[in-house]
Protein backbone atom coordinates (compact mmCIF):
# COMPACT_ATOMS: atom_id res chain seq x y z
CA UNK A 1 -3.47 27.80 5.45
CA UNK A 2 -4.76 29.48 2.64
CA UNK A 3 -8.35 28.85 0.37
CA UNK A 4 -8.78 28.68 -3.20
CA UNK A 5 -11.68 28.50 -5.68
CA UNK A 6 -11.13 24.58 -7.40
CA UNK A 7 -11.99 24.22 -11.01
CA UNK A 8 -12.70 20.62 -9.95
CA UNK A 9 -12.80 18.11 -7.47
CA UNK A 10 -13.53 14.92 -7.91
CA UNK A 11 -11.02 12.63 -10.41
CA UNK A 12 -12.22 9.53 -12.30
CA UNK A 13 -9.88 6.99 -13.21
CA UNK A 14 -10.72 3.40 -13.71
CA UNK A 15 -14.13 3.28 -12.63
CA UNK A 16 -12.59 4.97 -9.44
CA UNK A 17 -13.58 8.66 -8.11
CA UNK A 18 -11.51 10.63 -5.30
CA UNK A 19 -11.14 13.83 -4.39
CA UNK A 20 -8.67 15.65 -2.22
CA UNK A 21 -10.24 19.13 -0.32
CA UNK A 22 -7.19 19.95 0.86
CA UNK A 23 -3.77 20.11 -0.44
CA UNK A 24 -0.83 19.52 2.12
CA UNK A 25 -0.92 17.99 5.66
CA UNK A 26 0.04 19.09 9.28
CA UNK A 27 0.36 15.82 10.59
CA UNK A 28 4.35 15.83 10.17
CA UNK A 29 4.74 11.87 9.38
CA UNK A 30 8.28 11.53 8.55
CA UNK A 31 8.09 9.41 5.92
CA UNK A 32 5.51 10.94 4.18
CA UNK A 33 5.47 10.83 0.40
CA UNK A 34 2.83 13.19 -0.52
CA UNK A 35 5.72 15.90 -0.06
CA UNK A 36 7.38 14.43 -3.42
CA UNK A 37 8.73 17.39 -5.71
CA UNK A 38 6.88 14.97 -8.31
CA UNK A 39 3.14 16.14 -6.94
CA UNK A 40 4.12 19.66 -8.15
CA UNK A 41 3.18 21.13 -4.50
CA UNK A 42 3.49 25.59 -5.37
CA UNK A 43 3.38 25.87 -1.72
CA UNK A 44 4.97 24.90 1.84
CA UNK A 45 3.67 21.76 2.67
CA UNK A 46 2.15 22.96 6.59
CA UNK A 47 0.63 25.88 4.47
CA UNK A 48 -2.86 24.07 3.68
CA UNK A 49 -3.90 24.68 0.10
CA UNK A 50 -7.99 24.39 1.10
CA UNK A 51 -10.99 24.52 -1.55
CA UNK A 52 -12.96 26.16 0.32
CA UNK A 53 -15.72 25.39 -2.73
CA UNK A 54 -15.52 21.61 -2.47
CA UNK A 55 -18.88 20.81 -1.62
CA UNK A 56 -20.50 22.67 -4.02
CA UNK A 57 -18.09 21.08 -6.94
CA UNK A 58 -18.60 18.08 -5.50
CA UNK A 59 -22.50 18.04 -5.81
CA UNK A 60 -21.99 19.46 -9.14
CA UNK A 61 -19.86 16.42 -10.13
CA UNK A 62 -22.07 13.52 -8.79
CA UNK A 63 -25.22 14.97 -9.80
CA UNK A 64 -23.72 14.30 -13.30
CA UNK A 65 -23.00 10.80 -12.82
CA UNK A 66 -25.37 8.32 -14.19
CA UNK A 67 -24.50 5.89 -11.85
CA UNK A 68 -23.74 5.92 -8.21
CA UNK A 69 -20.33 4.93 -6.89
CA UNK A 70 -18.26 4.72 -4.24
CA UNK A 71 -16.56 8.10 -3.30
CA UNK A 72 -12.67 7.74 -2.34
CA UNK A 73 -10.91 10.95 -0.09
CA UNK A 74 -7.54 10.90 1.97
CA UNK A 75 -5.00 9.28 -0.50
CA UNK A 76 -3.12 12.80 -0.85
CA UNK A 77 -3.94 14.45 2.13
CA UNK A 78 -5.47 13.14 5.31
CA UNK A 79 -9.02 15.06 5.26
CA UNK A 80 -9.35 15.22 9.28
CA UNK A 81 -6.05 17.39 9.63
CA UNK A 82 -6.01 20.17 12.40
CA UNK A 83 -7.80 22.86 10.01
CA UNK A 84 -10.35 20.23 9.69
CA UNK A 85 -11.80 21.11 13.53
CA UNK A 86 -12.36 24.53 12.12
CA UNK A 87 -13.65 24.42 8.77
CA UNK A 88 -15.75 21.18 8.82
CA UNK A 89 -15.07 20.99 4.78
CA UNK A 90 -14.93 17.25 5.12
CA UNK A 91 -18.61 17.18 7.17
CA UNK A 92 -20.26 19.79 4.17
CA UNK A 93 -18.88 16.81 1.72
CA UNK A 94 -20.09 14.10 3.48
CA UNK A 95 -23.32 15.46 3.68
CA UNK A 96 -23.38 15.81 0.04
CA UNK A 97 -22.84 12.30 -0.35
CA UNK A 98 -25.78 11.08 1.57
CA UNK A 99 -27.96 13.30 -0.11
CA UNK A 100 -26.76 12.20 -3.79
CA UNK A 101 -27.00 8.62 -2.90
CA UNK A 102 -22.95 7.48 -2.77
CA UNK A 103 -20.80 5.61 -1.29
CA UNK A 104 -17.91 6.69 0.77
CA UNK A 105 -14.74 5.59 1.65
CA UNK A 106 -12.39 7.64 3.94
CA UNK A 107 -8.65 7.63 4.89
CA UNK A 108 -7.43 9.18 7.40
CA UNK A 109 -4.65 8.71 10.66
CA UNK A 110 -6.82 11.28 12.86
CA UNK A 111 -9.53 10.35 15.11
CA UNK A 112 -11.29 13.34 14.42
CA UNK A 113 -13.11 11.06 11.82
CA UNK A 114 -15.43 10.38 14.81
CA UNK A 115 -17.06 13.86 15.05
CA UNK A 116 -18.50 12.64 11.53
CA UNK A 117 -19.84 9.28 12.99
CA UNK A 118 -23.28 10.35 12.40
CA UNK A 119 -22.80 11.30 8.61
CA UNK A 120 -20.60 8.11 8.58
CA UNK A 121 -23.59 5.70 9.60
CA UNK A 122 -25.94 7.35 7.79
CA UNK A 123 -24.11 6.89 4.98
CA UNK A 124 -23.66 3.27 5.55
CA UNK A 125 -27.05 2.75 5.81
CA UNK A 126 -28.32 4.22 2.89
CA UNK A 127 -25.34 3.19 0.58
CA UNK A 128 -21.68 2.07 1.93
CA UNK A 129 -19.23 3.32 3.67
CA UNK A 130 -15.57 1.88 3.94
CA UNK A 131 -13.32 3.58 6.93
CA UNK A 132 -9.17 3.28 6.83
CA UNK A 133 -6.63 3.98 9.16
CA UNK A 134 -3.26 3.92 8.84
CA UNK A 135 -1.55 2.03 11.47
CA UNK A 136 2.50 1.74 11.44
CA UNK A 137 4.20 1.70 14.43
CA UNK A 138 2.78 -0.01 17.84
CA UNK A 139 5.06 1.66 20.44
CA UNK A 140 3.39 4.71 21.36
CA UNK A 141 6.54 6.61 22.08
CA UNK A 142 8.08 5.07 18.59
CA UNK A 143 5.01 6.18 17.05
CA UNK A 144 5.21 9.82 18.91
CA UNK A 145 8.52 10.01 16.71
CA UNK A 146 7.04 9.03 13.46
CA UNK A 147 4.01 10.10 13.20
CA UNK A 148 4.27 13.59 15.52
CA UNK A 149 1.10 15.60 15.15
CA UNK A 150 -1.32 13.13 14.75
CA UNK A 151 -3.01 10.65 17.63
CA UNK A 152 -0.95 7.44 18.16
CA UNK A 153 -1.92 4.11 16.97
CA UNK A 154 -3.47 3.19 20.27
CA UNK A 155 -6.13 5.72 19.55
CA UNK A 156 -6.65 4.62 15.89
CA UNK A 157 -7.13 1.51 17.18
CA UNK A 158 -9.96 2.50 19.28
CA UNK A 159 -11.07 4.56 16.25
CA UNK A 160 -11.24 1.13 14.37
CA UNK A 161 -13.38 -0.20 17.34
CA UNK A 162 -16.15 2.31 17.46
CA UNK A 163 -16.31 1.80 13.71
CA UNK A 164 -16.84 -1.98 13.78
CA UNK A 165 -19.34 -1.61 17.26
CA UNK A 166 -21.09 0.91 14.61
CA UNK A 167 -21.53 -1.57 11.86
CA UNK A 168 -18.87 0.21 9.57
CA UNK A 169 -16.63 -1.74 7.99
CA UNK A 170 -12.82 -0.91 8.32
CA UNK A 171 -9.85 -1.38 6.30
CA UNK A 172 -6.04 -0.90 7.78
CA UNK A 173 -3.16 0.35 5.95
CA UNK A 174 0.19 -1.22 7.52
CA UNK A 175 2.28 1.04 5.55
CA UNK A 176 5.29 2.22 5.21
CA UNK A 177 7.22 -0.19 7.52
CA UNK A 178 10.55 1.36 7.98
CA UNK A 179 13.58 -0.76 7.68
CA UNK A 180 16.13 -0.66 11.24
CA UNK A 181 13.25 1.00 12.76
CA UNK A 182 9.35 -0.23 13.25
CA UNK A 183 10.48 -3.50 10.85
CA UNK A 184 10.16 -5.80 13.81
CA UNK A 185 7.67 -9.29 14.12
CA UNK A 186 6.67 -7.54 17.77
CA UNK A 187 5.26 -4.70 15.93
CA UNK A 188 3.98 -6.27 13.23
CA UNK A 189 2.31 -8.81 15.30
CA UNK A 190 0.89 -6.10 17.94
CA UNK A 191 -0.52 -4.55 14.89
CA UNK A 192 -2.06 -7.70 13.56
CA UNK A 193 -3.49 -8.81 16.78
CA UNK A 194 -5.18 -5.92 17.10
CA UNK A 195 -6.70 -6.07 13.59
CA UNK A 196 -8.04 -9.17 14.26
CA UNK A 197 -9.53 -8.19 17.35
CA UNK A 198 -11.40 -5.00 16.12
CA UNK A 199 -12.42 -7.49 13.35
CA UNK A 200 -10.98 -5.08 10.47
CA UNK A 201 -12.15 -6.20 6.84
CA UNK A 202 -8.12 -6.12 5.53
CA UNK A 203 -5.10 -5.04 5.49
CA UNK A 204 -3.44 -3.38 3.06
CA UNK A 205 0.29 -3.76 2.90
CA UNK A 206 3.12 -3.71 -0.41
CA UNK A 207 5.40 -5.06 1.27
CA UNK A 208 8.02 -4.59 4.45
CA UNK A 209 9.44 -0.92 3.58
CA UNK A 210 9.02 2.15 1.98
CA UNK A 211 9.76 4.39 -0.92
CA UNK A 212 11.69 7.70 -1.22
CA UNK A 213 11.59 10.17 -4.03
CA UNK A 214 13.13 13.77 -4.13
CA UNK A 215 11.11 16.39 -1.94
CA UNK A 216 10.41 13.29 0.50
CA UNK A 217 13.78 11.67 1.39
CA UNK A 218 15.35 14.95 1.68
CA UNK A 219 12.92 15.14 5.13
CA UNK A 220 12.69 11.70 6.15
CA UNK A 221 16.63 11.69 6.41
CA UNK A 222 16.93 14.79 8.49
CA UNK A 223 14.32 13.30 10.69
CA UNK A 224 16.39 10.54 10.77
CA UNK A 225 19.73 12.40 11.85
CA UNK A 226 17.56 14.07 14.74
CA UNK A 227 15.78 11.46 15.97
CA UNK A 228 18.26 7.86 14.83
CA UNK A 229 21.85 8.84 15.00
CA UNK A 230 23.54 7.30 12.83
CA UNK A 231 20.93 5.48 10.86
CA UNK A 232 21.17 7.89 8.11
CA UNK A 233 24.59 6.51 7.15
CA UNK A 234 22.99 2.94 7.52
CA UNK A 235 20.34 4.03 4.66
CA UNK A 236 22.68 5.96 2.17
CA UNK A 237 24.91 2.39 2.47
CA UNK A 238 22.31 -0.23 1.58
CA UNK A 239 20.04 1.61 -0.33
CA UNK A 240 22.18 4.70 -1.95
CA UNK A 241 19.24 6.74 -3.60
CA UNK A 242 16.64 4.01 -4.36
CA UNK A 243 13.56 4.52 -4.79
CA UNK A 244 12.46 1.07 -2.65
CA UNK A 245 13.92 0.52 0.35
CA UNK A 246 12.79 -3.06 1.62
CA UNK A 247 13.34 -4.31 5.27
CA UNK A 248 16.04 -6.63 4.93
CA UNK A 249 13.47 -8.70 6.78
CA UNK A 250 10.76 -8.47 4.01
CA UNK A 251 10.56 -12.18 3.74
CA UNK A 252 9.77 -13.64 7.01
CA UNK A 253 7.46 -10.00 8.39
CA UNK A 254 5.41 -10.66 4.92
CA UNK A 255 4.98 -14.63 6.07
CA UNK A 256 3.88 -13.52 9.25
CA UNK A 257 1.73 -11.35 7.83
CA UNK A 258 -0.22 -13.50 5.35
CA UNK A 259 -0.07 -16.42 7.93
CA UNK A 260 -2.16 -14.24 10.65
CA UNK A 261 -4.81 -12.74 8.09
CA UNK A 262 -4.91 -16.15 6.13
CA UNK A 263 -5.72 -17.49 9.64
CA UNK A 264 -8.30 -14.90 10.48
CA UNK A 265 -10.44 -14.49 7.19
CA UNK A 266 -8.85 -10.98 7.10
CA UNK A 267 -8.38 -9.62 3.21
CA UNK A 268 -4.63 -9.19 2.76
CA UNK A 269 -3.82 -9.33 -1.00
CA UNK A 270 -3.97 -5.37 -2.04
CA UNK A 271 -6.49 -6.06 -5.10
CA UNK A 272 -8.84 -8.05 -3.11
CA UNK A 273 -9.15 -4.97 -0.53
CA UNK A 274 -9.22 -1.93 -3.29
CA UNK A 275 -12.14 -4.04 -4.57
CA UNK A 276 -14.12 -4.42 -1.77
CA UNK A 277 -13.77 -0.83 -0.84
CA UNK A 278 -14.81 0.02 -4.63
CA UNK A 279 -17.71 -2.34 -4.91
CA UNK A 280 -21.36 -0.39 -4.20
CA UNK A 281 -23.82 -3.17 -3.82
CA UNK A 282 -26.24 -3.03 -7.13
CA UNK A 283 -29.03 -2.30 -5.35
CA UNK A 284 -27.64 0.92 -4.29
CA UNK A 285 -26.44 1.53 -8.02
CA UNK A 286 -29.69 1.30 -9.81
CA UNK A 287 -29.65 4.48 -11.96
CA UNK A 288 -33.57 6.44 -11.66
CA UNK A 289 -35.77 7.04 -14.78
CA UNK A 290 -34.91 10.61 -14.24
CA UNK A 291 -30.70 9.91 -15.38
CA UNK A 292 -31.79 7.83 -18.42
């Protein structure tokens, strides 16, 4: 890894803020699309880009915000990688949030997002605080394979768990679902059980596949000639170099999956979800004479 001095960290855009406090990932997920030439990465993607002077930006940034909002991290790179153990970046911004008054919401694959539980419910308490994990593949061996460096979806599961005995609400990302491989009703439906049973807010799905672009599919199909022989031939034959690659299942795994969260009050259309996890109740977002 390596540190940097940020000009900035958080980004607006649509009434949205997010930040990013590191740039890169060591949780080698195969399909991972954050290693797209298109994000204009200057370094190796392992090689952690970290701003080491996030937290101060950070209070910089909210303190100049006339109203409070929800504050988004982990859509670029999972903040609760390995580096995280050590530098406790993540923890110094959380702890900025509760004292400013936001909202949080968190993504993240790693249960190391539970050595923050305190922050977390603290958080919640005095604002909101939204927690989502990425689940993809049920098999633990499957998901060993997939998702390599990161704990496997039985532990996220448990992660999910703690959150909801905590009072935190939880959203799941079932994303990417990779066609000839995890794009079965048996893992779909393990997935969704679970959800249900953890008593997740939504899910959070595009549909049954994935998407490749230059940088990314370059990896994911050497993974694929390690790890599926074979399958790599499959791919270049029914999807050449598209950028969508639906399950040829798509229709029947997306009926299942609207029938079970339909069934179970769970959120499941993507703009319902983003604006739950968006929304800070008002009386959290009253703005003090001192901002007027």
């Amino acid at each position: 890894m390596h540190f940097v001095q940020a000009k900035g960290i958080l980004t607006t855009s649509g009434g949205k803020c997010g930040m990013n406090i590191y740039r890169g990932c060591t949780h080698g997920c195969i399909y991972c699309d954050s290693r797209s030439t298109c994000y204009h990465m200057e370094h190796p993607f392992e090689d952690i880009e970290v701003k080491e002077n996030a937290p101060e930006l950070l209070r910089k940034a909210l303190r100049s915000k006339r109203k409070k909002c929800m504050v988004g991290t982990g859509s670029m790179s999972d903040p609760y990688m390995h580096c995280e153990s050590e530098l406790r970046l993540m923890r110094r911004c959380l702890e900025v949030i509760k004292e400013e008054g936001f909202g949080v919401v968190v993504q993240t694959k790693s249960d190391r997002i539970l050595r923050d539980l305190d922050l977390l419910k603290a958080i919640n308490e005095s604002a909101k605080t939204v927690v989502q994990l990425t689940l993809t593949t049920y098999d633990d061996d499957l998901c060993s394979i997939l998702e390599p460096h990161v704990c496997n979806t039985k532990r996220r599961i448990e992660v999910l768990e703690i959150m909801q005995r905590e009072g935190i609400p939880t959203v799941v990302w079932l994303t990417p679902i990779l066609p000839h491989i995890n794009d079965t009703e048996e893992n779909i439906t393990s997935i969704l059980n679970e959800c249900v049973r953890v008593g997740v807010k939504g899910v959070i799905s595009f549909g049954m596949g994935l998407t490749l672009r230059e940088g990314d599919r370059e990896y994911y199909y050497a993974a694929l000639e390690r790890h599926f022989p074979g399958l790599k031939e499959k791919y270049m034959r029914e999807y050449g170099l598209s950028y969508e690659l639906p399950s040829p299942d798509t229709p029947r795994l997306m009926k299942i999956f609207t029938d079970i969260c339909k069934k179970n009050g769970i959120m499941y259309k993507p703009d319902d979800v983003f604006a739950y996890m968006n929304d800070l109740p008002d009386k959290y977002t009253q703005i003090s004479i001192f901002d007027m």
